[in-house]
N, C-alpha and C. Protein backbone atom coordinates (compact mmCIF):
# COMPACT_ATOMS: atom_id res chain seq x y z
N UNK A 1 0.83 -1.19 0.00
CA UNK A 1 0.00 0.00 0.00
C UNK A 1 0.87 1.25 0.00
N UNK A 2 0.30 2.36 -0.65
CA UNK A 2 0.56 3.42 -0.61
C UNK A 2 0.09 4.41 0.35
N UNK A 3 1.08 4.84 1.02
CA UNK A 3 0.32 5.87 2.45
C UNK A 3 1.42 6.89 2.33
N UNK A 4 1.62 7.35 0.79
CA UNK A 4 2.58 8.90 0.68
C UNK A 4 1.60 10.06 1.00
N UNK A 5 1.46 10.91 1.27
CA UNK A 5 0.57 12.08 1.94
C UNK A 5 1.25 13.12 0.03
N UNK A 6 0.34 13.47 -0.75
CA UNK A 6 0.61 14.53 -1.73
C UNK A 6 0.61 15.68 -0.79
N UNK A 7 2.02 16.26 -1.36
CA UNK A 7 2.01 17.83 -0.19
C UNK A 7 2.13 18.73 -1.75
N UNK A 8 1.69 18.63 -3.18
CA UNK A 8 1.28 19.29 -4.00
C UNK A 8 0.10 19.71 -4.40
N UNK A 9 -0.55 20.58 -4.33
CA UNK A 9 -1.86 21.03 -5.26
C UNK A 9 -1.58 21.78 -6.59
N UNK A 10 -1.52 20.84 -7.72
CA UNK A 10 -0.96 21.50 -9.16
C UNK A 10 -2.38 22.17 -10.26
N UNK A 11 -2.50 22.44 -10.96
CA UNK A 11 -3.24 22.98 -11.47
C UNK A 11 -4.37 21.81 -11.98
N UNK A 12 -4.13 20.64 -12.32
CA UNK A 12 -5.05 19.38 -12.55
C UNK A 12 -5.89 19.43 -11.01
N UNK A 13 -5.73 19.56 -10.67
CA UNK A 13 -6.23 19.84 -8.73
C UNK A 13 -7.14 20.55 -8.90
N UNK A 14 -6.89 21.98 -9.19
CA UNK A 14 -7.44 22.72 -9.49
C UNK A 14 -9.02 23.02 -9.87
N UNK A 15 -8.23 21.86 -11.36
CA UNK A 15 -9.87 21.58 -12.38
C UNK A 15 -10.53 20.51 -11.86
N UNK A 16 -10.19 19.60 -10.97
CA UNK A 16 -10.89 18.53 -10.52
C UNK A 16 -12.03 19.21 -9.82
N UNK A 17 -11.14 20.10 -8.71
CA UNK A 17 -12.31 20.88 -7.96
C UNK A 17 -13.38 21.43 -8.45
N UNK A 18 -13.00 22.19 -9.32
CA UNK A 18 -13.97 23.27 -10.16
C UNK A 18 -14.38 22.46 -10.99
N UNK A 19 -14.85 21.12 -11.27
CA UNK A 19 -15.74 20.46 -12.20
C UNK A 19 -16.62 19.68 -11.14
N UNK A 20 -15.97 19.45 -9.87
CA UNK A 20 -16.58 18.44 -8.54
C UNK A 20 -17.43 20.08 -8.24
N UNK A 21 -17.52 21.19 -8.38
CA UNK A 21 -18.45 22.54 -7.86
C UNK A 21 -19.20 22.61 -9.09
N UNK A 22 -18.39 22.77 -9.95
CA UNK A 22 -19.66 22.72 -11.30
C UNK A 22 -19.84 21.96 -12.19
N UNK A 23 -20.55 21.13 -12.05
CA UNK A 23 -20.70 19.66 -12.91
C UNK A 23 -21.18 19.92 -14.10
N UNK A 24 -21.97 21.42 -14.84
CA UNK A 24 -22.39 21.92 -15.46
C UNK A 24 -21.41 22.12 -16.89
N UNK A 25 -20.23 22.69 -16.38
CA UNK A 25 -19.03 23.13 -16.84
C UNK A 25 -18.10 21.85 -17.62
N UNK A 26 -17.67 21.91 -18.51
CA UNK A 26 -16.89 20.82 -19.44
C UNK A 26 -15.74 20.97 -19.05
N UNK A 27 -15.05 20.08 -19.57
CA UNK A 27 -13.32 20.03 -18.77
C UNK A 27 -12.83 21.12 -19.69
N UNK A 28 -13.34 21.30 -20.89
CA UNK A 28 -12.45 22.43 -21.55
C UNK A 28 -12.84 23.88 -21.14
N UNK A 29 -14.04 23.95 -20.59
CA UNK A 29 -14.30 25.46 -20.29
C UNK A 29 -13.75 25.55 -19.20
N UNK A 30 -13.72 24.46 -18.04
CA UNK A 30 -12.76 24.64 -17.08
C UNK A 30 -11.28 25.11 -17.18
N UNK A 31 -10.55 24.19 -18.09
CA UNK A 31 -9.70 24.80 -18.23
C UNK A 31 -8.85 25.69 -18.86
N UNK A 32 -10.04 26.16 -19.98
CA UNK A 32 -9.70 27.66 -20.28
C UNK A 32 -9.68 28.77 -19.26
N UNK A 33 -10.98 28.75 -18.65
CA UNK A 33 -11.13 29.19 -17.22
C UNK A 33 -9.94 29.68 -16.65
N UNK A 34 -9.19 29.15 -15.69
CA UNK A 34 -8.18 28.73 -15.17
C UNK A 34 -6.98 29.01 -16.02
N UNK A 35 -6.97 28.84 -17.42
CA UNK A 35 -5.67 29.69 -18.23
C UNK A 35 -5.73 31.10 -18.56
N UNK A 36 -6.96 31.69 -18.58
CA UNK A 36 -7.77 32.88 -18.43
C UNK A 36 -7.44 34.06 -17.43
N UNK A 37 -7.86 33.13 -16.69
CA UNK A 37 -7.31 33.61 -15.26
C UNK A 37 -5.85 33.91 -14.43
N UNK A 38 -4.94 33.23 -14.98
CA UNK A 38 -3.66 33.02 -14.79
C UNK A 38 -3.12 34.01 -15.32
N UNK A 39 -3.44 34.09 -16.86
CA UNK A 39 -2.92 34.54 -18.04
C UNK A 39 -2.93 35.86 -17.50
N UNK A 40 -4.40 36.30 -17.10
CA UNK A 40 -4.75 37.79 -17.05
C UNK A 40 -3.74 38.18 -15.19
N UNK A 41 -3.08 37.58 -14.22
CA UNK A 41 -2.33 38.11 -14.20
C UNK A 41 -0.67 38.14 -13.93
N UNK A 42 -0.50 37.21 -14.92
CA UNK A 42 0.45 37.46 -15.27
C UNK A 42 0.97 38.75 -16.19
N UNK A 43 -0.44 38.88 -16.90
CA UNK A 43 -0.17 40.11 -17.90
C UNK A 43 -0.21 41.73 -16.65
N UNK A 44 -0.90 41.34 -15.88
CA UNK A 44 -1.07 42.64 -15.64
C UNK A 44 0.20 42.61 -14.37
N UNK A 45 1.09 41.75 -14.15
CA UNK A 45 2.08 41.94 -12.98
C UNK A 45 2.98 42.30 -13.80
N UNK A 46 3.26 41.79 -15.11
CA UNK A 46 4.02 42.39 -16.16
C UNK A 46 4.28 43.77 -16.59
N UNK A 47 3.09 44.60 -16.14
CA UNK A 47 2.42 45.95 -16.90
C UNK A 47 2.82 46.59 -15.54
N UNK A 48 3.42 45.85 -14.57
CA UNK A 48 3.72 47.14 -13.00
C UNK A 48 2.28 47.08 -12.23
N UNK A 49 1.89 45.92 -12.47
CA UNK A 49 0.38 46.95 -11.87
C UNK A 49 0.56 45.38 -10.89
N UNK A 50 0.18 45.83 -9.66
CA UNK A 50 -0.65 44.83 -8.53
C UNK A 50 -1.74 44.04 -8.46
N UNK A 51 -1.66 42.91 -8.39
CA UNK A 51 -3.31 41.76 -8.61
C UNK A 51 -3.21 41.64 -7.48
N UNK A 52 -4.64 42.25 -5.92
CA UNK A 52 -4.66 41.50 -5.26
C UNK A 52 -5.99 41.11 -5.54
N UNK A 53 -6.02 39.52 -4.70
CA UNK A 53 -7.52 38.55 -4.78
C UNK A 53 -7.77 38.38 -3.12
N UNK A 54 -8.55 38.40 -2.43
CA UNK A 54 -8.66 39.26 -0.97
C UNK A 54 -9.16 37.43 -0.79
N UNK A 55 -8.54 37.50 0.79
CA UNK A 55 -8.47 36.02 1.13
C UNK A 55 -7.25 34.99 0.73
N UNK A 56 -6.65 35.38 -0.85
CA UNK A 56 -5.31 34.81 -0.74
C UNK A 56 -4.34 35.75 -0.81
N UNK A 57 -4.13 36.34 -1.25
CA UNK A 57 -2.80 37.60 -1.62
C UNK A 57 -2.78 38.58 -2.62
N UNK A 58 -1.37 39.35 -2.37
CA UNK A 58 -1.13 40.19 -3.53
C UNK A 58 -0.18 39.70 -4.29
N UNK A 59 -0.30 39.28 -5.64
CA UNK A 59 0.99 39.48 -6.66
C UNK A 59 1.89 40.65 -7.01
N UNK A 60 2.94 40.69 -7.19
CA UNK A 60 3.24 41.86 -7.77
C UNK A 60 5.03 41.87 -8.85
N UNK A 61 5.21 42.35 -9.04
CA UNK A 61 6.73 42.66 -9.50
C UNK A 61 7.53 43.45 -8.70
N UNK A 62 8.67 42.03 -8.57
CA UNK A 62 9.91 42.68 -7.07
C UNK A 62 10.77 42.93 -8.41
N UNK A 63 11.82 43.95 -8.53
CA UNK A 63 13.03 43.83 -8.93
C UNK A 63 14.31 43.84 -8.42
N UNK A 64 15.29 43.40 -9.23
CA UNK A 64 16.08 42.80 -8.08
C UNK A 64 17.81 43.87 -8.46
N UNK A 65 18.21 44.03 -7.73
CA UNK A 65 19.35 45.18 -8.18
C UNK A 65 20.18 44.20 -8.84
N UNK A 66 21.14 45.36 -10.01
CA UNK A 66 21.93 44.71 -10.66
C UNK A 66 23.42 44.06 -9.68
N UNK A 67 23.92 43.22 -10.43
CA UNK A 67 24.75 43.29 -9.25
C UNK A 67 25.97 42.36 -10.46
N UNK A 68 27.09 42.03 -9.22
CA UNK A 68 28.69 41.93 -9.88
C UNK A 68 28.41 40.25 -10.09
N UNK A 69 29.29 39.55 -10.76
CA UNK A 69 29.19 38.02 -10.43
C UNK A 69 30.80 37.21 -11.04
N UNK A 70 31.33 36.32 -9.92
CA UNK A 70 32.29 35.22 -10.47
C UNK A 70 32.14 33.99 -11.38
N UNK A 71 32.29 34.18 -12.72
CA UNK A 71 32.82 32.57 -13.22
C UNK A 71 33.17 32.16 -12.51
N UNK A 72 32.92 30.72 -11.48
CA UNK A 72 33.97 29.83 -10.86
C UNK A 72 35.13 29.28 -11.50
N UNK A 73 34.75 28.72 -13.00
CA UNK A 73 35.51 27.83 -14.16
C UNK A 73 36.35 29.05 -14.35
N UNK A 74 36.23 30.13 -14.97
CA UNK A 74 37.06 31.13 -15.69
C UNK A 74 37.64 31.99 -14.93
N UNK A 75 37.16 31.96 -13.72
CA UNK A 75 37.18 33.64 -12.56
C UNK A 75 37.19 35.07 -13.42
N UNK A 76 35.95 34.66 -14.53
CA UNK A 76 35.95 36.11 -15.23
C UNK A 76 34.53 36.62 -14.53
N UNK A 77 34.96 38.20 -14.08
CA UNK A 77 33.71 38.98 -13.88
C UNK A 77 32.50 39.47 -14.90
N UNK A 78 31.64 39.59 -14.32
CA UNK A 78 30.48 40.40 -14.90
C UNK A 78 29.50 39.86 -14.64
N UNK A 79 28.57 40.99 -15.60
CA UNK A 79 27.67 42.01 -14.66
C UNK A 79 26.57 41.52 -14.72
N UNK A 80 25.08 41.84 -14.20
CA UNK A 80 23.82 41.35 -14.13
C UNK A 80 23.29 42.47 -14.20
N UNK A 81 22.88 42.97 -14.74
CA UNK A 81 21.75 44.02 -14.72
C UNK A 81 20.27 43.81 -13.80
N UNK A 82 19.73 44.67 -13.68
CA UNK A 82 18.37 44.97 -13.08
C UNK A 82 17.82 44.00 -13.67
N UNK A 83 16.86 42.72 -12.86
CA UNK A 83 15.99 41.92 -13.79
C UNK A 83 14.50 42.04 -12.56
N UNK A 84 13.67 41.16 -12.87
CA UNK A 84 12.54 41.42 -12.15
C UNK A 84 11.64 40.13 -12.16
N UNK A 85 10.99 39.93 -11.24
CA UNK A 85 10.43 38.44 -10.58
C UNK A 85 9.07 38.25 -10.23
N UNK A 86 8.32 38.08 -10.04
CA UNK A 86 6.78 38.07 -9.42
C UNK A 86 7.17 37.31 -7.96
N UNK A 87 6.25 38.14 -7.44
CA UNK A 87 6.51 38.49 -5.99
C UNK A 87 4.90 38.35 -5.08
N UNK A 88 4.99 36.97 -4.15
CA UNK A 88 3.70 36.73 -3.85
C UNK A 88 3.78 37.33 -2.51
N UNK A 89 2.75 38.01 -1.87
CA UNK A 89 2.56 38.14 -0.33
C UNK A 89 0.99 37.61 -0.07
N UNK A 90 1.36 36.81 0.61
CA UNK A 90 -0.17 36.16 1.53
C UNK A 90 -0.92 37.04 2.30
N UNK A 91 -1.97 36.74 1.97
CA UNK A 91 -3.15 37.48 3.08
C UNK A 91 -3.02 37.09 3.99
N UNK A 92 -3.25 37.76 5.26
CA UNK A 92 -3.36 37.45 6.58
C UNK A 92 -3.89 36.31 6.72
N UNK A 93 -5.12 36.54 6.17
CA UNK A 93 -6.02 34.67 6.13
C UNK A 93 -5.39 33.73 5.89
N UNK A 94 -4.95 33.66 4.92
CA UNK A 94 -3.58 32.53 4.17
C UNK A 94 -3.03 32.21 5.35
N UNK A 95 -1.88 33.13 5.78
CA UNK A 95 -1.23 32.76 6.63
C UNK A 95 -1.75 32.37 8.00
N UNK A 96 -2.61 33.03 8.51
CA UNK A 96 -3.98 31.67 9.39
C UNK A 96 -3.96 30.25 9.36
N UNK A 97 -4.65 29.73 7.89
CA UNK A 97 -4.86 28.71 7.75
C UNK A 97 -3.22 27.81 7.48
């Protein structure tokens, strides 16, 4: 027997749920749904702008300073420029549960 505990919830998770709530809904509208949703914000954390969804968090864009770096193999320097990351903070609730 198998008694591994899944400590993942991946996006197939996701649509299981939201078809076990709406039985109405086809697996493909579900998971357009859900790419829809993603999509829209990723686009808009892209654009500088903040997604929060109240109960889980805010998304946003951290950037990260440029900075110096070592080849180990070569010990040649250089540089990294300014790049930028999506940046989750949990709702209070979140961090509750």
């Amino acid at each position: 027997m198998n008694n591994l505990k899944k400590d993942t919830f991946n996006k197939s998770d996701i649509e299981s749920s939201l078809r076990k709530e709406f039985p109405s809904l086809t697996n493909l509208q579900v998971s357009e749904a859900i790419d829809v949703i993603l999509q829209s914000i990723i686009e808009s954390v892209a654009l500088d702008n903040k997604v929060e969804i109240r109960g889980l968090g805010t998304f946003s864009k951290k950037f990260i300073r440029p900075r110096r770096f070592i080849n180990p193999k070569t010990k040649e320097k250089s540089y990294l420029g300014e790049t930028a990351t999506m940046h989750f903070k949990p709702s209070k609730k979140l961090i509750k549960k």
